[in-house]
Protein backbone atom coordinates (compact mmCIF):
# COMPACT_ATOMS: atom_id res chain seq x y z
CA UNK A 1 0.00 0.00 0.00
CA UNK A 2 1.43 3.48 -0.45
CA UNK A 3 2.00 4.81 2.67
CA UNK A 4 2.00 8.41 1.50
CA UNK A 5 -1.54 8.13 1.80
CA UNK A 6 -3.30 10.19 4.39
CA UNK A 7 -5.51 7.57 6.32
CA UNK A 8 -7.80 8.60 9.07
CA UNK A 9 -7.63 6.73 12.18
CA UNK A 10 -10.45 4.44 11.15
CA UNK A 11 -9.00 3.44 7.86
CA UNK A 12 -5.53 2.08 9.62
CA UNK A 13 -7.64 0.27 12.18
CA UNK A 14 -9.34 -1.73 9.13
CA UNK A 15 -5.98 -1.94 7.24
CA UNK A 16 -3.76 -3.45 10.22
CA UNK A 17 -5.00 -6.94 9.37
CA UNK A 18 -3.25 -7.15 6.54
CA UNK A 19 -0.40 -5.68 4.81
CA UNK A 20 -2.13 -6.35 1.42
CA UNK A 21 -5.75 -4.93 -0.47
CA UNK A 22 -8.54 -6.46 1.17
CA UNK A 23 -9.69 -8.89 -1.31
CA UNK A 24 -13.59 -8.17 -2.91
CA UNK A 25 -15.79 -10.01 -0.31
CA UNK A 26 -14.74 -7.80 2.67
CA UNK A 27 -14.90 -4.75 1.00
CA UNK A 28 -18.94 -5.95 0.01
CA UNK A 29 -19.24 -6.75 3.50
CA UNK A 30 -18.31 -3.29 4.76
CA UNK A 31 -20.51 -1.36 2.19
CA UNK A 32 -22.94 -3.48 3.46
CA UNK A 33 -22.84 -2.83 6.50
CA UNK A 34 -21.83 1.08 6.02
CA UNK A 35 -25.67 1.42 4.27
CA UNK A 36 -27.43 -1.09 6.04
CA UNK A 37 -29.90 1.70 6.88
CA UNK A 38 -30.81 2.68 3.17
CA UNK A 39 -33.84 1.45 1.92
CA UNK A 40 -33.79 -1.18 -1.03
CA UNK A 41 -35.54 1.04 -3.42
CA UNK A 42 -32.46 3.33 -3.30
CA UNK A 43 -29.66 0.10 -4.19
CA UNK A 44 -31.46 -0.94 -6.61
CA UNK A 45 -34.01 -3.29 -4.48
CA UNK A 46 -31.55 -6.44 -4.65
CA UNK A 47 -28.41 -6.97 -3.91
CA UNK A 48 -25.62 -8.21 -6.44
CA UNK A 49 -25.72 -12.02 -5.06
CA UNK A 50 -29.36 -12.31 -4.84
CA UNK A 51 -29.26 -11.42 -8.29
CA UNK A 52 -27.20 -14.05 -9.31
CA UNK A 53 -28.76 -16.73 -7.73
CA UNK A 54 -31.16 -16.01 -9.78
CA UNK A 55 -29.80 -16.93 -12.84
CA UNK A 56 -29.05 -20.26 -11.31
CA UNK A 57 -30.72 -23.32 -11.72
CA UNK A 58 -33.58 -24.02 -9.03
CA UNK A 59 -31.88 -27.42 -7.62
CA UNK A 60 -28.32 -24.75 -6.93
CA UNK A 61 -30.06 -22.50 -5.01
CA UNK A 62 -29.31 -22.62 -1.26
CA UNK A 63 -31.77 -22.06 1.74
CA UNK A 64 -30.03 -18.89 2.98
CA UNK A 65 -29.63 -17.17 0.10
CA UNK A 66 -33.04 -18.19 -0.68
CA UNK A 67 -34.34 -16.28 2.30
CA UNK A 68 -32.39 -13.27 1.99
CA UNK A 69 -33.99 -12.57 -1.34
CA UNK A 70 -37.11 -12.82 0.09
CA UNK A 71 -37.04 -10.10 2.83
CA UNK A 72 -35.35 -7.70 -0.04
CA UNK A 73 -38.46 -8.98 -2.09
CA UNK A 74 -40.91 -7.38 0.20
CA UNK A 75 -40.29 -4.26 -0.51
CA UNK A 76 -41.95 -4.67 -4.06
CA UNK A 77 -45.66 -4.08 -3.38
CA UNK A 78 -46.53 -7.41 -5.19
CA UNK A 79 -44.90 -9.39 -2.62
CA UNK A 80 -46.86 -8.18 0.20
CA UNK A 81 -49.41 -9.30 -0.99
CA UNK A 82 -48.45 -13.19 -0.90
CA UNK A 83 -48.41 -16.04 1.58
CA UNK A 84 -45.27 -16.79 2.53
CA UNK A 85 -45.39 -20.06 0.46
CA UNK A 86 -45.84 -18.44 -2.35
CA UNK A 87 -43.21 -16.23 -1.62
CA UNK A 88 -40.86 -19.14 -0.64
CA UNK A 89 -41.72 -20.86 -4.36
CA UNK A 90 -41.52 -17.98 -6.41
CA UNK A 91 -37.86 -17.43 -4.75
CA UNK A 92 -37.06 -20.68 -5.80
CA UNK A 93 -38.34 -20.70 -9.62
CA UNK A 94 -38.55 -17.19 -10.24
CA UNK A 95 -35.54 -15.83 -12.83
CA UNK A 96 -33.77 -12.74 -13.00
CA UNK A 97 -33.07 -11.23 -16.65
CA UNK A 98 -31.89 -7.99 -17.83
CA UNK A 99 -33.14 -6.19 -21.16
CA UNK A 100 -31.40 -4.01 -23.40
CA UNK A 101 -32.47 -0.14 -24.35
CA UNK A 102 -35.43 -0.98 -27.41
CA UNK A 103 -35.31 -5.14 -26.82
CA UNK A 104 -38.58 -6.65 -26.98
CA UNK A 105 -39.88 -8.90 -23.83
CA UNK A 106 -42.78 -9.98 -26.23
CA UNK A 107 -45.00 -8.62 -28.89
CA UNK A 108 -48.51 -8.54 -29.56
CA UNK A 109 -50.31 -11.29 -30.63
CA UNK A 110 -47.95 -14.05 -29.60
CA UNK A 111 -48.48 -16.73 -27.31
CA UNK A 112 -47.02 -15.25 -23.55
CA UNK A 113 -44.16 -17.16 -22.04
CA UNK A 114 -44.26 -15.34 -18.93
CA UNK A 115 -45.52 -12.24 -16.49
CA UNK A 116 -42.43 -9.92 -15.38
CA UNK A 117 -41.53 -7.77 -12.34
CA UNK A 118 -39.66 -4.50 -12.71
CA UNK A 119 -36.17 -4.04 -10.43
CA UNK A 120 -35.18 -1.28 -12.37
CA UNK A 121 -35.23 0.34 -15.36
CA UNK A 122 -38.53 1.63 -17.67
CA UNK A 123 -41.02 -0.61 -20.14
CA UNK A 124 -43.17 0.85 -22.48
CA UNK A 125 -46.35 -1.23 -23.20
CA UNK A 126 -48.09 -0.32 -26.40
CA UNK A 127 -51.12 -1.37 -28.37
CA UNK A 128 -50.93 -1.36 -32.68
CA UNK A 129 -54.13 -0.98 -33.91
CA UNK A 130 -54.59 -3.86 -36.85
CA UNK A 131 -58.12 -4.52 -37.06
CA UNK A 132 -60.10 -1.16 -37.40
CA UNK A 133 -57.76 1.60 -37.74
CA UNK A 134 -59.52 5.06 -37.57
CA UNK A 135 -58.29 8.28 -39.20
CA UNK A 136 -55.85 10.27 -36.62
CA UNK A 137 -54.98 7.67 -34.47
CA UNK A 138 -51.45 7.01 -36.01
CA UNK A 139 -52.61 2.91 -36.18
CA UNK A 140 -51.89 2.65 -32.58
CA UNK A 141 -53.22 3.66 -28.69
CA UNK A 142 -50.54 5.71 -26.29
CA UNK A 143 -48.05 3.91 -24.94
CA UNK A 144 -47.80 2.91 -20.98
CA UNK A 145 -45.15 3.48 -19.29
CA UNK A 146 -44.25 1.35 -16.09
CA UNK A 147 -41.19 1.75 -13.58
CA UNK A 148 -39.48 0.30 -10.48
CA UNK A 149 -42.32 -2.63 -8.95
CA UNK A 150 -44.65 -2.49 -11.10
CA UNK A 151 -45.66 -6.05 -13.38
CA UNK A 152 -47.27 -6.75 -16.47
CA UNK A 153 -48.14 -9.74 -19.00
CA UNK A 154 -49.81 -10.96 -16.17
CA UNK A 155 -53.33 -9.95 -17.81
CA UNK A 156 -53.20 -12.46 -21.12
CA UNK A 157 -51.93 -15.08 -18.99
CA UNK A 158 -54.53 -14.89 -16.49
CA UNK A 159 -56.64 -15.10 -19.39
CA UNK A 160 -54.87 -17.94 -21.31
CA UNK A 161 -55.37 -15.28 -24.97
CA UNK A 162 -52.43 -13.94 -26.94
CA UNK A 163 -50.88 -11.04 -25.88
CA UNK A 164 -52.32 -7.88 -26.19
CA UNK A 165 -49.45 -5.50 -26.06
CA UNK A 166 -46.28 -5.35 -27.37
CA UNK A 167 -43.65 -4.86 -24.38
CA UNK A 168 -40.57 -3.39 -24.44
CA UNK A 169 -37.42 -1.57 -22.33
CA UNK A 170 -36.60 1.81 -22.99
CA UNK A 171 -33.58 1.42 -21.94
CA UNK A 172 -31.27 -0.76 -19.70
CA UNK A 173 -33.37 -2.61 -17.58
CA UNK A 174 -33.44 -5.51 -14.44
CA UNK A 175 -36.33 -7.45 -14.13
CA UNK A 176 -37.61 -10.61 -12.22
CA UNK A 177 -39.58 -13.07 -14.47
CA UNK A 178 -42.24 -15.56 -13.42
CA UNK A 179 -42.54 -18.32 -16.39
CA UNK A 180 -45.98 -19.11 -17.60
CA UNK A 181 -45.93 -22.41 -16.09
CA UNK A 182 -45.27 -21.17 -12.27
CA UNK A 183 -48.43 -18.55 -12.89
CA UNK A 184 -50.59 -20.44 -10.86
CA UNK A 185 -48.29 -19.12 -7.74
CA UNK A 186 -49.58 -16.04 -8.48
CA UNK A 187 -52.65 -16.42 -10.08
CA UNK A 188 -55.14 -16.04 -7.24
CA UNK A 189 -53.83 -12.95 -6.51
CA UNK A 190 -54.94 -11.40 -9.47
CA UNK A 191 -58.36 -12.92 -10.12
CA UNK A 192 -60.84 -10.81 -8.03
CA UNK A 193 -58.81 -7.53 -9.11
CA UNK A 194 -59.27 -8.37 -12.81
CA UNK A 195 -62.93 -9.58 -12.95
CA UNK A 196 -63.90 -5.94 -10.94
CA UNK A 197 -61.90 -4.62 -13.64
CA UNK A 198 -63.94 -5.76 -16.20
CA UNK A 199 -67.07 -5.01 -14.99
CA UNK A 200 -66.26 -1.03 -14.09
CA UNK A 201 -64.87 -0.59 -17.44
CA UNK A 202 -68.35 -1.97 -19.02
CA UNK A 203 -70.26 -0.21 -16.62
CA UNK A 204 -68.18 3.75 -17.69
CA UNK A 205 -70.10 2.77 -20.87
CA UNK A 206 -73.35 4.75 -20.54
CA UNK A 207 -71.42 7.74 -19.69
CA UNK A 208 -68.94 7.96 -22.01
CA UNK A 209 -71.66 6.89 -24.43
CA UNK A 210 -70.03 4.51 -26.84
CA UNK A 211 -69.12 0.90 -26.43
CA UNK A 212 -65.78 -0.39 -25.93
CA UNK A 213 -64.78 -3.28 -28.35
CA UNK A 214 -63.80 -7.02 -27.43
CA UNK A 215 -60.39 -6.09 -29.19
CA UNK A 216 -60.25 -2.63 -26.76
CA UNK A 217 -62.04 -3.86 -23.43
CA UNK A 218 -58.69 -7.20 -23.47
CA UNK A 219 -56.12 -3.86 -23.65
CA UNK A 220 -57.93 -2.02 -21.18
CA UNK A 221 -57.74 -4.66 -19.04
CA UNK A 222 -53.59 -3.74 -19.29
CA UNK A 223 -53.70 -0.49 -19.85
CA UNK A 224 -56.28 0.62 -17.17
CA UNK A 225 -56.37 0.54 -13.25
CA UNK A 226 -58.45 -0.29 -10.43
CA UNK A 227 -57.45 1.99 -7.31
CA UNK A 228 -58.58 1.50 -3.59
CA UNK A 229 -58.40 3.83 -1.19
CA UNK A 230 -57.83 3.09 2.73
CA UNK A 231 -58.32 6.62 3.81
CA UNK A 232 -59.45 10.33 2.93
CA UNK A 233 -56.80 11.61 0.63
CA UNK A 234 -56.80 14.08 -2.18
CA UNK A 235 -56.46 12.11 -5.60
CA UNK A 236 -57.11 15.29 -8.02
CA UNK A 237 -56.51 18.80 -8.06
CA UNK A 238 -57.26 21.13 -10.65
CA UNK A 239 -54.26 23.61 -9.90
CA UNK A 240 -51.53 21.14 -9.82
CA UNK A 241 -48.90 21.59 -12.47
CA UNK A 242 -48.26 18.38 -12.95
CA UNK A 243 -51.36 17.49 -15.07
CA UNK A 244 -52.84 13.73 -14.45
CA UNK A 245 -52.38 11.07 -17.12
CA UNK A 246 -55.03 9.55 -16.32
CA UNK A 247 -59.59 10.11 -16.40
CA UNK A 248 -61.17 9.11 -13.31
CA UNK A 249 -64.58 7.49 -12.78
CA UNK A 250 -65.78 7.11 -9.55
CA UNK A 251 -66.12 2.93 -9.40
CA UNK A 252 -67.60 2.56 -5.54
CA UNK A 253 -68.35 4.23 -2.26
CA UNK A 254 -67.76 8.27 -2.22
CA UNK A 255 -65.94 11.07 -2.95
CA UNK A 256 -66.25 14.50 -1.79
CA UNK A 257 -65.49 17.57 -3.94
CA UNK A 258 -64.31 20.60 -2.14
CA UNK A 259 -62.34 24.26 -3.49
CA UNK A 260 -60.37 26.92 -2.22
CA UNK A 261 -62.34 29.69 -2.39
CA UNK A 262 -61.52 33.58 -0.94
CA UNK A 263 -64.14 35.31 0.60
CA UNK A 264 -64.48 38.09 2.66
CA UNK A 265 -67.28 39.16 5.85
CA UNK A 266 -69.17 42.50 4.75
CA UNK A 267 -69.44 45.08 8.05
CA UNK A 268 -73.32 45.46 7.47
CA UNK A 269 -76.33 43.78 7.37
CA UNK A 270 -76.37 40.27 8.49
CA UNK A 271 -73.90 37.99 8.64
CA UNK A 272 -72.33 36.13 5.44
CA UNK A 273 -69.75 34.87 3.94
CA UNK A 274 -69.00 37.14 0.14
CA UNK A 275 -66.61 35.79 -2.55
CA UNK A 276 -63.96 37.98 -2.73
CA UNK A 277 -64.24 37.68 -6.88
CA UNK A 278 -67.88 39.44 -6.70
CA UNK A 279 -65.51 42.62 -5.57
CA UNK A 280 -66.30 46.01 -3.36
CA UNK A 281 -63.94 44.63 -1.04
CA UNK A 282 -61.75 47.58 -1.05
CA UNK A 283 -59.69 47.95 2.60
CA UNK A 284 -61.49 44.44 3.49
CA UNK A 285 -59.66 41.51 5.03
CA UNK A 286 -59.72 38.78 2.35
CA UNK A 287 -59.74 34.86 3.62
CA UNK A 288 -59.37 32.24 1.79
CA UNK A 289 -60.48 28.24 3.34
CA UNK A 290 -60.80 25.06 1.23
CA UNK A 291 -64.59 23.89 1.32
CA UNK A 292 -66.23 20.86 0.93
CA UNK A 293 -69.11 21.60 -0.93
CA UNK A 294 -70.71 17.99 -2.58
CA UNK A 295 -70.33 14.22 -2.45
CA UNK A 296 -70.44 11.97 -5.61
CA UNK A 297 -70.82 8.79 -6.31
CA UNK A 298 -70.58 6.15 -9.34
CA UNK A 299 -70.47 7.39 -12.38
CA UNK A 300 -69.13 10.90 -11.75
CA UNK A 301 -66.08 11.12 -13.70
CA UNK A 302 -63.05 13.70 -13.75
CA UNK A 303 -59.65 14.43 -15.20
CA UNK A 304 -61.45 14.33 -18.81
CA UNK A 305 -59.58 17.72 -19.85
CA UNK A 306 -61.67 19.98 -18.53
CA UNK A 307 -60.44 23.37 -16.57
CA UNK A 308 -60.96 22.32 -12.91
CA UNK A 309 -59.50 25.43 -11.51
CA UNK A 310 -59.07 25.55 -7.99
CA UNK A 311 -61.52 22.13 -7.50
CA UNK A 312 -60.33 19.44 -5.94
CA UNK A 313 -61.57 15.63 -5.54
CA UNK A 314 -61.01 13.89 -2.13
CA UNK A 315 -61.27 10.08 -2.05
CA UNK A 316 -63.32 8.56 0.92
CA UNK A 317 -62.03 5.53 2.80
CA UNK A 318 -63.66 2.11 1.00
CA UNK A 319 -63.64 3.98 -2.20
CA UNK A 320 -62.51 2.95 -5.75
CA UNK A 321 -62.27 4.77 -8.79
CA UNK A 322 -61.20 3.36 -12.33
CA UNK A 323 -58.41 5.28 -14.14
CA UNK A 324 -58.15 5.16 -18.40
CA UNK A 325 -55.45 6.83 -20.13
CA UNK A 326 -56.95 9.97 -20.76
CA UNK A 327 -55.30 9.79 -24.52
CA UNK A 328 -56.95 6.41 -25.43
CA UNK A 329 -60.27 7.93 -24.81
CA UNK A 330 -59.03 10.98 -26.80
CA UNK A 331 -58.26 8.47 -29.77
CA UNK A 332 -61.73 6.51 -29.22
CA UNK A 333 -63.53 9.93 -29.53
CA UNK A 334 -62.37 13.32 -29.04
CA UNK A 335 -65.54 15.34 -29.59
CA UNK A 336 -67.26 13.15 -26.92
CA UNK A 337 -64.76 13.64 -24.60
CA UNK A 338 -64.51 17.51 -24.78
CA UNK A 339 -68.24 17.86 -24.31
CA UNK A 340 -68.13 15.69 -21.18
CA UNK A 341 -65.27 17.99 -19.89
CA UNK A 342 -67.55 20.90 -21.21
CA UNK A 343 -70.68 19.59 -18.93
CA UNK A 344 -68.40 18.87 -16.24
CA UNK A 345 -67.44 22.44 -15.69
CA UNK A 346 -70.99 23.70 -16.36
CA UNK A 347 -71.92 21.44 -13.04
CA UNK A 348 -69.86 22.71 -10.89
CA UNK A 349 -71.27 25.57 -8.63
CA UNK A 350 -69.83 29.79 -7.95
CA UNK A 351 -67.60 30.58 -5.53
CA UNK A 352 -71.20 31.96 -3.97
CA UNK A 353 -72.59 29.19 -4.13
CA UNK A 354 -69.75 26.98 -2.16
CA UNK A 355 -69.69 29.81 0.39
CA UNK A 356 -73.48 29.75 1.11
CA UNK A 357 -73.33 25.81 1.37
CA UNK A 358 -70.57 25.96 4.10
CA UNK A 359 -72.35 28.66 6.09
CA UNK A 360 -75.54 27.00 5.99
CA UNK A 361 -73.53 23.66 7.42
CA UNK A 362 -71.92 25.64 10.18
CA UNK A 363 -75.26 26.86 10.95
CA UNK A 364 -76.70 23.10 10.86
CA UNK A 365 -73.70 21.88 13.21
CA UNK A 366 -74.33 24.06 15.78
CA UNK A 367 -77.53 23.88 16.15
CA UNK A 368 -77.31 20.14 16.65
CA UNK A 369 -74.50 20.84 18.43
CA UNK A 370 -76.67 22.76 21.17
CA UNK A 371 -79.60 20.03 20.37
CA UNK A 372 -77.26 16.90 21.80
CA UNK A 373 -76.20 19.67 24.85
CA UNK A 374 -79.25 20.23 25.44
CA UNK A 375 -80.40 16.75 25.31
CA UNK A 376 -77.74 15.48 27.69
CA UNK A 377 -78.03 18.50 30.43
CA UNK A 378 -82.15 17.24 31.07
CA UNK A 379 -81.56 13.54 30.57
CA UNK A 380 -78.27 12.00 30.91
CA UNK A 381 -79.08 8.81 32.21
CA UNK A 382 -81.42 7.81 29.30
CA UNK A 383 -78.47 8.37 27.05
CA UNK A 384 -75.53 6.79 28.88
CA UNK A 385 -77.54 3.96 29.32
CA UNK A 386 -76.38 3.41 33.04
CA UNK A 387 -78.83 4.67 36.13
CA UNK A 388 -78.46 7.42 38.62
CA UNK A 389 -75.26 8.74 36.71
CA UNK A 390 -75.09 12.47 37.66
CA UNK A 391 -71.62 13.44 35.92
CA UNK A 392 -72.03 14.65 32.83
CA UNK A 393 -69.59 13.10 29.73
CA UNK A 394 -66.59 14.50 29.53
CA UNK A 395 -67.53 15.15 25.52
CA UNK A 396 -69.91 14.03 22.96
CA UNK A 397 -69.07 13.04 19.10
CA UNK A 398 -71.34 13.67 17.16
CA UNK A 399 -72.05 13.72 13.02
């Protein structure tokens, strides 16, 4: 070693072993442990060995190594999903593979050989339009574009067809592939998610007013998405800058629309709430809250192109909604598709509107707030359900 090197203190510790370079394994061992506390996602999601064992044969691959891989598996969405048998299987016949930039994984029309996982790297899915080419739809639909976790082919081999897509890597990429014979590992997994699938995209029919082909409905059911939702959470909002992919119809349960609207309180006459784009608000103190103002159910769609301003859509917890690329129902029919984004702006209410809604609820929630007060001062006992109780409750939830 050159020993005009300057070494911290830690560095001659680890080099007083051995008067030579640490040979490869130790200095994996040490990286290891130096970023033991970075998440998979960020290496890459498996390490260099578990990668090679799987490239080996099934019968070479050892119990520990075999178990390793799996806890650096479940960080991949798909895997959390699975029993641990499955898990302990699919380590054991699954097969790592790596794709060049613009290599094919399979094209449309064949017979699949298999369902893949991403590690790393971006595939493009697209779908060429042989049958029934229209005029301006360039013979094909947009492409999709998946990243790190996500899977496809899994679709045509669920349903035993020829593939629907052609798939292919943008550019250098890792993946993990499960071979059409070990499907049935798997293939429970994806049943109940694909036959909902089907049905929503039959049932956005009478709204988007045309009928989806055989041909189109077997490529929707790769290019289009079921999503669940655990808790409230905003899933659209017209001022973000980075515009949605995607059209949303509401599939099950609720969703609650709401906007940011700025208001201000006039110093006469009785009290209200005035939106601040109505004006005379000169040398008035201008507020601005985000309101919910109306819930909707299935069939209300959204993210169709229209101008949603400062609207935004909340998802309930329970809820589902099913997500098309917005440009395949561009290429199915654009003129139907602006005049649904057209009525969906003409159904939304004013700023005036929102404000009276939310003053009129405040109004309602206080008065039943004073109601269940009220209730509980004269008769407590009847409520609580217990007998000469005399305390009142330390508070009361109420809807």
């Amino acid at each position: 070693m050159n020993e005009k090197l300057n070494k911290t203190e830690d560095e001659l510790k680890l080099n007083e072993t051995s008067s030579k370079a640490m040979p490869s394994e130790s200095v994996l061992k040490i990286n290891r442990e130096l970023f033991s506390d970075v998440s998979l996602q960020l290496r890459g999601m498996l390490m260099p060995e578990s990668k090679h064992l799987l490239t080996l044969p099934p019968a070479e691959r050892d119990n520990d190594s075999i178990l390793k891989l799996i806890t650096q598996l479940e960080y991949m969405e798909f895997f959390q999903t699975l029993s641990k048998d499955s898990k302990l299987q699919l380590a054991e016949r699954m097969h790592f593979v790596v794709c060049q930039a613009n290599e094919f994984l399979f094209r449309q029309g064949k017979i699949p050989q298999a369902m893949y996982l991403i590690v790393s790297g971006v595939i493009s899915l697209r779908y060429r339009i042989d049958s029934t080419s229209e005029s301006g739809n360039m013979g094909r639909w947009p492409e999709k574009i998946l990243g790190q976790g996500e899977h496809f082919g899994e679709i045509d081999l669920l349903r035993k067809r020829p593939s629907s897509v052609d798939a292919y890597a943008v550019g250098y990429s890792e993946l993990l592939m499960i071979k059409a014979e070990d499907f049935v590992l798997v293939r429970k997994s994806f049943e109940d998610n694909n036959q909902r699938l089907k049905l929503y995209l039959r049932r956005t029919e009478p709204f988007v007013k045309f009928n989806w082909s055989e041909e189109e409905l077997n490529v929707l059911e790769v290019f289009a998405e079921l999503r669940s939702y655990l808790e409230e959470i905003e899933i659209y909002n017209g001022n973000s800058k980075d515009k949605s992919k995607w059209s949303y119809f509401v599939a099950s349960g609720e969703c609650k629309l709401a906007r940011e609207v700025a208001y201000f309180v006039p110093e006469t006459g009785p009290r209200q709430l005035k939106s601040a784009k109505d004006g005379g608000i000169s040398g008035q103190k201008v507020f601005k809250k985000v309101v919910q103002f109306e819930t909707v159910k299935q069939g209300f769609y959204f993210g169709v192109g229209e101008d949603f301003g400062a609207n935004r859509v909340l998802a309930t917890p329970a809820s589902e909604c099913l997500l098309i690329p917005r440009l395949v129902l561009v290429f199915k029919n654009r003129e139907l598709l602006t005049k649904m984004a057209i009525d969906l702006v003409n159904s939304l209410p004013s700023d005036q509107v929102v404000l009276d809604h939310f003053l009129d609820y405040q109004r309602a929630s206080k008065e039943v707030e004073n109601l269940i007060k009220d209730i509980l001062e004269s008769k407590p006992s009847r409520l609580i359900g217990f007998k000469n109780v005399e305390k009142k409750p330390d508070f009361v939830k109420y809807v």
